[in-house]
Structure formats: structure tokens, C-alpha cells
PDB file of N, CA and C in Angstrom:
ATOM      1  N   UNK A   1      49.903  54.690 -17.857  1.00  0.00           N
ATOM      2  CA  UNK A   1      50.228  55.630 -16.826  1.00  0.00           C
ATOM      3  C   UNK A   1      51.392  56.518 -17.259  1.00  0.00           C
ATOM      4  N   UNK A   2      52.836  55.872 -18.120  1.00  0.00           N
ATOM      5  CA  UNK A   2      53.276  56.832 -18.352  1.00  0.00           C
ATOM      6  C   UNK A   2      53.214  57.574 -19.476  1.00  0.00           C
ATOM      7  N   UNK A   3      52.197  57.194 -20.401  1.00  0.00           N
ATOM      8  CA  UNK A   3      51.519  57.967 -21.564  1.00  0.00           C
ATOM      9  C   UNK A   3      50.679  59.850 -20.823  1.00  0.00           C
ATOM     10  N   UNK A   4      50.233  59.345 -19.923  1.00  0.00           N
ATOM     11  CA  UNK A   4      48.656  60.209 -18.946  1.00  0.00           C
ATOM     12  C   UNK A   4      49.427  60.760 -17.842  1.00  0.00           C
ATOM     13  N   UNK A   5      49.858  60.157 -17.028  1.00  0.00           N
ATOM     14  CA  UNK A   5      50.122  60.369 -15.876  1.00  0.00           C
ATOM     15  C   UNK A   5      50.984  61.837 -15.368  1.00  0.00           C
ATOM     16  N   UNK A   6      51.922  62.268 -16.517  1.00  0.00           N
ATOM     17  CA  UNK A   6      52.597  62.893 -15.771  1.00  0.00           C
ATOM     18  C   UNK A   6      53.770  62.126 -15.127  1.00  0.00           C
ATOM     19  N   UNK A   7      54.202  63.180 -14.804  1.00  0.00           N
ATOM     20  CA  UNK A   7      55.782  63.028 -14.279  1.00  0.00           C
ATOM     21  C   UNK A   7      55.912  62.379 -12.903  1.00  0.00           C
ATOM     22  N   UNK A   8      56.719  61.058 -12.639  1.00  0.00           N
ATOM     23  CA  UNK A   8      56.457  60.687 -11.401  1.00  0.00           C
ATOM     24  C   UNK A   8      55.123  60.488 -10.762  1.00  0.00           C
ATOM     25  N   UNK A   9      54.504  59.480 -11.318  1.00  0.00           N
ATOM     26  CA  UNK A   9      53.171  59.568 -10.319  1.00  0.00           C
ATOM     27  C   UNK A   9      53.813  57.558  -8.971  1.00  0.00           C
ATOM     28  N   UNK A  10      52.717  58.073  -8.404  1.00  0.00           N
ATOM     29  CA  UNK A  10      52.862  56.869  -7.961  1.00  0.00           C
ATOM     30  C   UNK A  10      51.396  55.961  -8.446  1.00  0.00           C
ATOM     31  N   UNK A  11      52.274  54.731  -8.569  1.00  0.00           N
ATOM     32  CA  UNK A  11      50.953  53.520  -9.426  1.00  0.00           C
ATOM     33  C   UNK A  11      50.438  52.693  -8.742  1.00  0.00           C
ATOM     34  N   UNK A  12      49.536  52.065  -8.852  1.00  0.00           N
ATOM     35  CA  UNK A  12      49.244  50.769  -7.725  1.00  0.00           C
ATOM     36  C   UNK A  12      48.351  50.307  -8.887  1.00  0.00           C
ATOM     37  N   UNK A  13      48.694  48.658  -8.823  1.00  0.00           N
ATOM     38  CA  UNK A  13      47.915  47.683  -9.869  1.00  0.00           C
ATOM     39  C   UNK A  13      47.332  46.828  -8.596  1.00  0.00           C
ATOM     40  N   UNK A  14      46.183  46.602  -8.641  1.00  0.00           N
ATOM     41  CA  UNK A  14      45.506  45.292  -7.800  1.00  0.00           C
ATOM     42  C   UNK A  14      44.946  44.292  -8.531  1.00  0.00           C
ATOM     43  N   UNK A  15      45.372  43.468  -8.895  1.00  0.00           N
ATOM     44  CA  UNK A  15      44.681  41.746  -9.109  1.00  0.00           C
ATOM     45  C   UNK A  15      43.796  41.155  -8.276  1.00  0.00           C
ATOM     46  N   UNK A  16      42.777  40.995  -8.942  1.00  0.00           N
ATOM     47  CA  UNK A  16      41.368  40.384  -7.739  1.00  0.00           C
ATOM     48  C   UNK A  16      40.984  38.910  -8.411  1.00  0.00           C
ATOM     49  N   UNK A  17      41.431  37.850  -7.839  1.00  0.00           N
ATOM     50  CA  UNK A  17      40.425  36.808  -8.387  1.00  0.00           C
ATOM     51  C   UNK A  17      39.046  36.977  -7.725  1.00  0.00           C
ATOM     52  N   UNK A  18      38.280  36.470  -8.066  1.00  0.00           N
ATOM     53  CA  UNK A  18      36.565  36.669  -7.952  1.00  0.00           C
ATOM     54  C   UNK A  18      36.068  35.605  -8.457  1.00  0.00           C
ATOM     55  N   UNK A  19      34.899  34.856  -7.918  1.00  0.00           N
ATOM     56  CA  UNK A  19      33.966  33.807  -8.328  1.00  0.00           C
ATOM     57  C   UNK A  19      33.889  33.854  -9.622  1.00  0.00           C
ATOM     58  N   UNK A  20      34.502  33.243 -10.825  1.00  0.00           N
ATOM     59  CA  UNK A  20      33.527  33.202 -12.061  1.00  0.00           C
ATOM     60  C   UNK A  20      34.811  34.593 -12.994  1.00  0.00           C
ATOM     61  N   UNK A  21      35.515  34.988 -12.644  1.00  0.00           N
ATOM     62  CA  UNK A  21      36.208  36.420 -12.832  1.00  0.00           C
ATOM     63  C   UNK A  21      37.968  37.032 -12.244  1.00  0.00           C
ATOM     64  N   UNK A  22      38.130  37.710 -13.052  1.00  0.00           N
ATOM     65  CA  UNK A  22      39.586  38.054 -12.866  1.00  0.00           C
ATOM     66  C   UNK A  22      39.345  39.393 -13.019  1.00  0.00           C
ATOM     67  N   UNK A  23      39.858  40.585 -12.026  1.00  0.00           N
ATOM     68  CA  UNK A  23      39.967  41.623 -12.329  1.00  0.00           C
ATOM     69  C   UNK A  23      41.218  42.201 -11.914  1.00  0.00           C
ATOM     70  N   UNK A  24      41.499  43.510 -12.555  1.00  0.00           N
ATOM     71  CA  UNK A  24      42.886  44.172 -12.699  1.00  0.00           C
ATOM     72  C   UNK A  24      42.266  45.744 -12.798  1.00  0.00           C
ATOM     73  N   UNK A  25      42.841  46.263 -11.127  1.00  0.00           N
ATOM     74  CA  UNK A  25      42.938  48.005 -10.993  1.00  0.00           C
ATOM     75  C   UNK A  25      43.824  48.183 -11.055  1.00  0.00           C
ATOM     76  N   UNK A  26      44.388  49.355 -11.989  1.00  0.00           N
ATOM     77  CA  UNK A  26      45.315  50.574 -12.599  1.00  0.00           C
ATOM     78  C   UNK A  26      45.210  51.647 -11.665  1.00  0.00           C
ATOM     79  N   UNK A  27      45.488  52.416 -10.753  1.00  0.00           N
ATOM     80  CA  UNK A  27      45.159  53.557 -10.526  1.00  0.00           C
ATOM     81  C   UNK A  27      46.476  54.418 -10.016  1.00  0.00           C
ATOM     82  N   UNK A  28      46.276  55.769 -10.175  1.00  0.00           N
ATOM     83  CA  UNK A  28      47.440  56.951 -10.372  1.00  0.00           C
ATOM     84  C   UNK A  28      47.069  57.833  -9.309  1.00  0.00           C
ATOM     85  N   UNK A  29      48.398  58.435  -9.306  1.00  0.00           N
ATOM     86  CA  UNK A  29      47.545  60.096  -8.592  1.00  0.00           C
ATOM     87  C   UNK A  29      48.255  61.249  -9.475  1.00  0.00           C
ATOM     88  N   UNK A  30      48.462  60.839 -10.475  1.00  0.00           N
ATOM     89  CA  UNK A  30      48.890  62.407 -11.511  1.00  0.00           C
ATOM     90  C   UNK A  30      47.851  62.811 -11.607  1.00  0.00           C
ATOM     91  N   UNK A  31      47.856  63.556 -13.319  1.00  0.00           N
ATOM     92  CA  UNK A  31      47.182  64.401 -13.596  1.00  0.00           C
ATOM     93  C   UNK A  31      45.445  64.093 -14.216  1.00  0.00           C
ATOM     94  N   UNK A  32      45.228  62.794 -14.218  1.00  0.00           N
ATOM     95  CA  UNK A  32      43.757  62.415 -13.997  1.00  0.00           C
ATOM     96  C   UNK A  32      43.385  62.566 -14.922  1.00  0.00           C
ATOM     97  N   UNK A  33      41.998  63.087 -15.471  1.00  0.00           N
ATOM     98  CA  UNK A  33      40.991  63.370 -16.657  1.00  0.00           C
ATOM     99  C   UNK A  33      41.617  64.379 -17.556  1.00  0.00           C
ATOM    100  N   UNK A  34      42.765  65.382 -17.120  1.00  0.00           N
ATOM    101  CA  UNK A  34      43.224  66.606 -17.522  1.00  0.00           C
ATOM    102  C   UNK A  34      43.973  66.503 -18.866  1.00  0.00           C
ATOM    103  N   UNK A  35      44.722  65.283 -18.236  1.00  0.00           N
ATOM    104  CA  UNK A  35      45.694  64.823 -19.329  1.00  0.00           C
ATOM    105  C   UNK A  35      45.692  64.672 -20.495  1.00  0.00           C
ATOM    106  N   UNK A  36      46.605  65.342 -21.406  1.00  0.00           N
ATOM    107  CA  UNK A  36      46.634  65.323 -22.938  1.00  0.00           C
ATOM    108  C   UNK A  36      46.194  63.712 -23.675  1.00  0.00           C
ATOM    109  N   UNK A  37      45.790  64.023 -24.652  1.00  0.00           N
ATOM    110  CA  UNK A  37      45.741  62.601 -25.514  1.00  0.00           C
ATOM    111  C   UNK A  37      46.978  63.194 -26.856  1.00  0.00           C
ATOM    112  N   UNK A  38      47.670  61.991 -27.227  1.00  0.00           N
ATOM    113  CA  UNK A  38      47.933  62.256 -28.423  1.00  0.00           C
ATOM    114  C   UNK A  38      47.576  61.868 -29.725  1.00  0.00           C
ATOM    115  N   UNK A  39      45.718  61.041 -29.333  1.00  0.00           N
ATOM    116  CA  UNK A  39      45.666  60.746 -30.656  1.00  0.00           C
ATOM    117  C   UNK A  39      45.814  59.211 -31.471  1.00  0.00           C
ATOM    118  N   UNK A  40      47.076  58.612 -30.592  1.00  0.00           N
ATOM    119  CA  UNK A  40      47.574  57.233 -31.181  1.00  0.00           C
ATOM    120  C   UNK A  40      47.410  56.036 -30.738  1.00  0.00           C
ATOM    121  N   UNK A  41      46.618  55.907 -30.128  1.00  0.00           N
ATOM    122  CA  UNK A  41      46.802  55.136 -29.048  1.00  0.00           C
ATOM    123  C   UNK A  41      44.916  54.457 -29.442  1.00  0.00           C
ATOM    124  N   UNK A  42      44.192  53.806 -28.575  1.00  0.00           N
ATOM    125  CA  UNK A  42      43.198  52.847 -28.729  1.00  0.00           C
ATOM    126  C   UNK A  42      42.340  53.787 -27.680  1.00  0.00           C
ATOM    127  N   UNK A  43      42.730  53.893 -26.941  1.00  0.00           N
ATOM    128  CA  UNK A  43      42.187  54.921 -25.020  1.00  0.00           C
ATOM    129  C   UNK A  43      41.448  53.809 -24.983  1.00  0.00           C
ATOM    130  N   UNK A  44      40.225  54.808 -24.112  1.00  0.00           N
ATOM    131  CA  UNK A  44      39.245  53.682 -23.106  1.00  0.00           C
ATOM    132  C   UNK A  44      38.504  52.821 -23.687  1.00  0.00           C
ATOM    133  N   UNK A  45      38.222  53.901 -24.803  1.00  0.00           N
ATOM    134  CA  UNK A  45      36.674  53.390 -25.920  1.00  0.00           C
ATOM    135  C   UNK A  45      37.889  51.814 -26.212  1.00  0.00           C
ATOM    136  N   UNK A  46      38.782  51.880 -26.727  1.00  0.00           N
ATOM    137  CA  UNK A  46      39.440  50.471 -27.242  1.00  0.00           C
ATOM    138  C   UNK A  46      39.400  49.322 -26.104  1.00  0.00           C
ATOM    139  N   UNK A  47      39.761  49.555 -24.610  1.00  0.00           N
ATOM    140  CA  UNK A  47      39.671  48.821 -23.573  1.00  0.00           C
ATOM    141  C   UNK A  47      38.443  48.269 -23.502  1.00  0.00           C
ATOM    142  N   UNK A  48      37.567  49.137 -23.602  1.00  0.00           N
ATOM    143  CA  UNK A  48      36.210  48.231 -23.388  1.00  0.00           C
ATOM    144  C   UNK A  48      35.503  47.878 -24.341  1.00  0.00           C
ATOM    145  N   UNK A  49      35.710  48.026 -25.767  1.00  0.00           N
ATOM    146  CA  UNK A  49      35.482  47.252 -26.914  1.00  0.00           C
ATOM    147  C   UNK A  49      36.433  45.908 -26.909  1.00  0.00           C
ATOM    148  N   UNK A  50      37.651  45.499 -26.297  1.00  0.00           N
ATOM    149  CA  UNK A  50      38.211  44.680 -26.304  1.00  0.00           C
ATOM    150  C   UNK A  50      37.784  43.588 -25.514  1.00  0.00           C
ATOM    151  N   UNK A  51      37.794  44.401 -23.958  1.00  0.00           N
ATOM    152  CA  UNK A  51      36.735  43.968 -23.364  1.00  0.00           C
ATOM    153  C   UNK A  51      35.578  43.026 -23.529  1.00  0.00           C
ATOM    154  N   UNK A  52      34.927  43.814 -23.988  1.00  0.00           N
ATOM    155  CA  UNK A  52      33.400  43.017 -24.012  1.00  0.00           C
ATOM    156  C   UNK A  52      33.562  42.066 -25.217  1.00  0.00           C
ATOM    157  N   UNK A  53      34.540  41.843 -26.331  1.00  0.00           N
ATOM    158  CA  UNK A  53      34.647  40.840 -27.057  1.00  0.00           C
ATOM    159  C   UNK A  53      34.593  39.223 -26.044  1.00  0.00           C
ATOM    160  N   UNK A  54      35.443  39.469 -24.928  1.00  0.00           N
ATOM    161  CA  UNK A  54      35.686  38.187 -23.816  1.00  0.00           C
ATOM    162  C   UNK A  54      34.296  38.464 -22.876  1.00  0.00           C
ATOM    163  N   UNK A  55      33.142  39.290 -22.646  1.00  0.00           N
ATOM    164  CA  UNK A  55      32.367  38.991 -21.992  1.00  0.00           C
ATOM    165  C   UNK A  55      32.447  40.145 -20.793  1.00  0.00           C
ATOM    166  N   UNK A  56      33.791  40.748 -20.804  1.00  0.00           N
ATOM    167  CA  UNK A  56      34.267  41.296 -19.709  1.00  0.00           C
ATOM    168  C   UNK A  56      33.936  43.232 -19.712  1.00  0.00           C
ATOM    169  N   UNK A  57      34.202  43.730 -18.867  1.00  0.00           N
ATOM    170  CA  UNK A  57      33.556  45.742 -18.632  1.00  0.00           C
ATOM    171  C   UNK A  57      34.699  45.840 -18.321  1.00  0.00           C
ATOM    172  N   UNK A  58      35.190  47.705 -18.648  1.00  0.00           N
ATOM    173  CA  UNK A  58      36.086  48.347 -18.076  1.00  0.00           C
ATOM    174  C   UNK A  58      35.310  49.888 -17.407  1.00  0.00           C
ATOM    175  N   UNK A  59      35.849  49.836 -16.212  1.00  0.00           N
ATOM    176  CA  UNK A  59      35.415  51.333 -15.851  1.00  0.00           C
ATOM    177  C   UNK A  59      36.506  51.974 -15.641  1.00  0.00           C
ATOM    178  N   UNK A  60      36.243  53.232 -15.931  1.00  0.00           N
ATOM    179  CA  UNK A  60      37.623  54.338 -15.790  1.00  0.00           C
ATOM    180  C   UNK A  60      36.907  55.860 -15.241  1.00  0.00           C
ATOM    181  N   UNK A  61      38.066  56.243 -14.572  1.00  0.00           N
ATOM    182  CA  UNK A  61      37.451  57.802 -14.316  1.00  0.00           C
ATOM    183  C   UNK A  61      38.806  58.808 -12.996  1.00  0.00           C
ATOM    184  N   UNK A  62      38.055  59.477 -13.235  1.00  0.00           N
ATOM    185  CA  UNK A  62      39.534  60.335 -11.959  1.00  0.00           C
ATOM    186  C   UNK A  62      38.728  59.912 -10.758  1.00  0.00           C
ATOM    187  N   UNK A  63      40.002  59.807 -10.000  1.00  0.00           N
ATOM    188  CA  UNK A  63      39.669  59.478  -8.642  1.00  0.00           C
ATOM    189  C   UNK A  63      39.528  60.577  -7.495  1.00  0.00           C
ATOM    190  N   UNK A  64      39.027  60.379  -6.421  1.00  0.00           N
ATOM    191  CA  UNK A  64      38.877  61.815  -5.668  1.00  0.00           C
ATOM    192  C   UNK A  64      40.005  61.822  -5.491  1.00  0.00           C
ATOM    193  N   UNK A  65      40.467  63.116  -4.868  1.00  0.00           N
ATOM    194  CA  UNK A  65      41.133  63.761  -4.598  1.00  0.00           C
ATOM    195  C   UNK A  65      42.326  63.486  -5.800  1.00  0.00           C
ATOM    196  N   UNK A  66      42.360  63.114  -6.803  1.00  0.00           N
ATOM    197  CA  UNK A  66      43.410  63.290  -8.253  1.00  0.00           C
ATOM    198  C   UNK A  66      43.902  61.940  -8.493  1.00  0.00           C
ATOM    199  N   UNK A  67      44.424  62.153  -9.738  1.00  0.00           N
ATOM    200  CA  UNK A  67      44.575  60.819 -10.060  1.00  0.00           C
ATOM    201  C   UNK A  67      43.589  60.091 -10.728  1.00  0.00           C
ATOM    202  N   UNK A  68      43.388  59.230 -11.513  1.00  0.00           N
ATOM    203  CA  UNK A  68      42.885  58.214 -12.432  1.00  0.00           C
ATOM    204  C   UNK A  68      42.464  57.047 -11.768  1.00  0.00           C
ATOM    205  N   UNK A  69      41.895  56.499 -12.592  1.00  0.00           N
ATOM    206  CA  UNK A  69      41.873  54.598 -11.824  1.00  0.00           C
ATOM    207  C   UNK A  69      40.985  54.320 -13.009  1.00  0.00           C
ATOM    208  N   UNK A  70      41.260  52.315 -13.970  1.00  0.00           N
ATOM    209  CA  UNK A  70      41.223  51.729 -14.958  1.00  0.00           C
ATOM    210  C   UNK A  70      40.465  50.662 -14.508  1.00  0.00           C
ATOM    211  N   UNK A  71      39.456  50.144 -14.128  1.00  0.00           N
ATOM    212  CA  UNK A  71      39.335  48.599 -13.547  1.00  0.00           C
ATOM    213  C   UNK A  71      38.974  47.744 -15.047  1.00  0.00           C
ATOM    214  N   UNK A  72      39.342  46.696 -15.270  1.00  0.00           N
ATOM    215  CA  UNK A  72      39.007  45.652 -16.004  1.00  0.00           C
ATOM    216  C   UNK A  72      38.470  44.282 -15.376  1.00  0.00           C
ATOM    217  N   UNK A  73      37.556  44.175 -15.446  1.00  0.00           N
ATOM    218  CA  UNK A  73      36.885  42.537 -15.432  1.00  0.00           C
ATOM    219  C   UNK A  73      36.357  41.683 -16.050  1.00  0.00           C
ATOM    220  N   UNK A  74      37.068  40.315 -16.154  1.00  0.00           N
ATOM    221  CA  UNK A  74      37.147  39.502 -17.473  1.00  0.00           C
ATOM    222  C   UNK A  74      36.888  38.010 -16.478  1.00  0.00           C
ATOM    223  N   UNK A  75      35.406  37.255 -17.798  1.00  0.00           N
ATOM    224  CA  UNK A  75      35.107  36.406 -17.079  1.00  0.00           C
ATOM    225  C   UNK A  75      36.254  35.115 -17.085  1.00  0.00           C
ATOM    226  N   UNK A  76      36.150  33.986 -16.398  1.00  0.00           N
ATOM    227  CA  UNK A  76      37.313  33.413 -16.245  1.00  0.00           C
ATOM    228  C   UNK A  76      36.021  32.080 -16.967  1.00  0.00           C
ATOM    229  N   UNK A  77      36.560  31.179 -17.773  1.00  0.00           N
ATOM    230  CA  UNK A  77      36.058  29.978 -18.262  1.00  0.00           C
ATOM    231  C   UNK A  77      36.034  29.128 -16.778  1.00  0.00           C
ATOM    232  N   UNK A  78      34.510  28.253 -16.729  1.00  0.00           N
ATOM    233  CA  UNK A  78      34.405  27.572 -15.933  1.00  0.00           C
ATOM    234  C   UNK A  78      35.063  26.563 -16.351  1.00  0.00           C
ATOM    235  N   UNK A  79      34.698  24.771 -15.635  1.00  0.00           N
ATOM    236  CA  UNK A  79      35.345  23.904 -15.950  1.00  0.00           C
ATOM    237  C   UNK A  79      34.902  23.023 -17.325  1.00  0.00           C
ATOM    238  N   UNK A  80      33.656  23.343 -17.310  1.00  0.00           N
ATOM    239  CA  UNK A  80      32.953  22.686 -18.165  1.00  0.00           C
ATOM    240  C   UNK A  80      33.472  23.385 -19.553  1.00  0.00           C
ATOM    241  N   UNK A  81      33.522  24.366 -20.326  1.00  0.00           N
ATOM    242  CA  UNK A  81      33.830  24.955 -20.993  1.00  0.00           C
ATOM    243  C   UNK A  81      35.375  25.200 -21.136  1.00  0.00           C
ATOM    244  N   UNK A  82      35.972  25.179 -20.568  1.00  0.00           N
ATOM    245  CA  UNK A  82      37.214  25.569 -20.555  1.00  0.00           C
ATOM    246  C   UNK A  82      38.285  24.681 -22.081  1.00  0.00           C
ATOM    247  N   UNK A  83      37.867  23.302 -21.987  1.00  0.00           N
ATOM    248  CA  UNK A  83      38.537  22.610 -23.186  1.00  0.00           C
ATOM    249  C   UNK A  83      37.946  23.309 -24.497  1.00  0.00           C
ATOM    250  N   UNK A  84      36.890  23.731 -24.524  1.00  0.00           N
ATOM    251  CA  UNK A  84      36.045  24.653 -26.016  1.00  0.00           C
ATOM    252  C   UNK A  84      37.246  25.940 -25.833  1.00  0.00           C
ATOM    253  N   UNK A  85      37.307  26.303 -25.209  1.00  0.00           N
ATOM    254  CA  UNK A  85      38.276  27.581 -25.518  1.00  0.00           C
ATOM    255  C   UNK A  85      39.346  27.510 -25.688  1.00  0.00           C
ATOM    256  N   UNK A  86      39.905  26.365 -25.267  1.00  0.00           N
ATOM    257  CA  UNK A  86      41.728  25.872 -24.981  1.00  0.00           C
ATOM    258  C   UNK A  86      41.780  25.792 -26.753  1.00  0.00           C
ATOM    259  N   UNK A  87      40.827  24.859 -27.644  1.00  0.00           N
ATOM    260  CA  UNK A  87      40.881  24.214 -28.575  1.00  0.00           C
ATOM    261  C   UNK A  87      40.289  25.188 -29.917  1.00  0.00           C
ATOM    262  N   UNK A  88      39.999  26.289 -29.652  1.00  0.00           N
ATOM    263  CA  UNK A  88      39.421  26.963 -30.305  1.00  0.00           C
ATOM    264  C   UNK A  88      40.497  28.094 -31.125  1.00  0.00           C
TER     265      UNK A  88
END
């Protein structure tokens, strides 16, 4: 956000647990889709290649009326599985 955003935006992060899932919204009201890139950075394409390594999607896009928004959702290990990943 303060890479994109612009000057002073206001932010809001929401954490959602979910059946089976953990998700995390990013969203802005700067300057949205408009915003410069510089190039250095990973952007979206990296979020959701990272992403889907754990199983998990990212959606991104400007929001109405301005502003951005990032969602990530990443599956959460059930119980059965969970020691395979601890140990891995």
C-alpha cells in the first residue's frame, strides 16, 4: 500500500478464518490500478504464483468507487495431515 497507494490512503486488512482456510483482505482507497510500478518488486503475478505453491488464489483489482483491494486464501492443514507438514 505504501509502494501503490499514494499519499495517505486509508487501509483496512481483514483476517477471515474459514472452514478448511485462512484468508487476508488488503484494501485502499488511493490511487488503484493507476498507480506507477517501479519494476522491483514481485506484484500480483508473484502473489499468486506464491500462492498456489500452498494450494491457495489471490484476487486483486480496483475497487468501486477507487482504491485497490488484494484478497489471499490459503488452505489451512487439516488434522490428519498437519504432523506431515510440521516435519517436512
Amino acid at each position: 500500500m505504501l509502494k501503490h497507494a499514494g499519499p495517505g490512503p486509508k487501509v483496512t486488512v481483514l483476517l477471515h478464518w474459514l472452514p478448511g482456510a485462512v484468508a487476508v483482505e488488503v484494501a485502499d482507497d488511493g490511487r488503484g490500478a493507476s498507480a506507477d510500478s517501479d519494476g522491483l518488486g514481485q506484484g500480483l503475478l508473484g502473489m499468486r504464483e506464491r500462492a498456489a505453491m500452498f494450494g491457495g488464489t489471490v484476487a486483486a483489482g480496483p475497487r468501486p468507487g477507487g482504491g485497490f483491494r488484494v484478497r489471499a486464501q490459503l488452505p489451512t492443514p487439516g488434522d490428519d495431515d498437519a504432523g506431515e507438514r510440521l516435519e517436512a
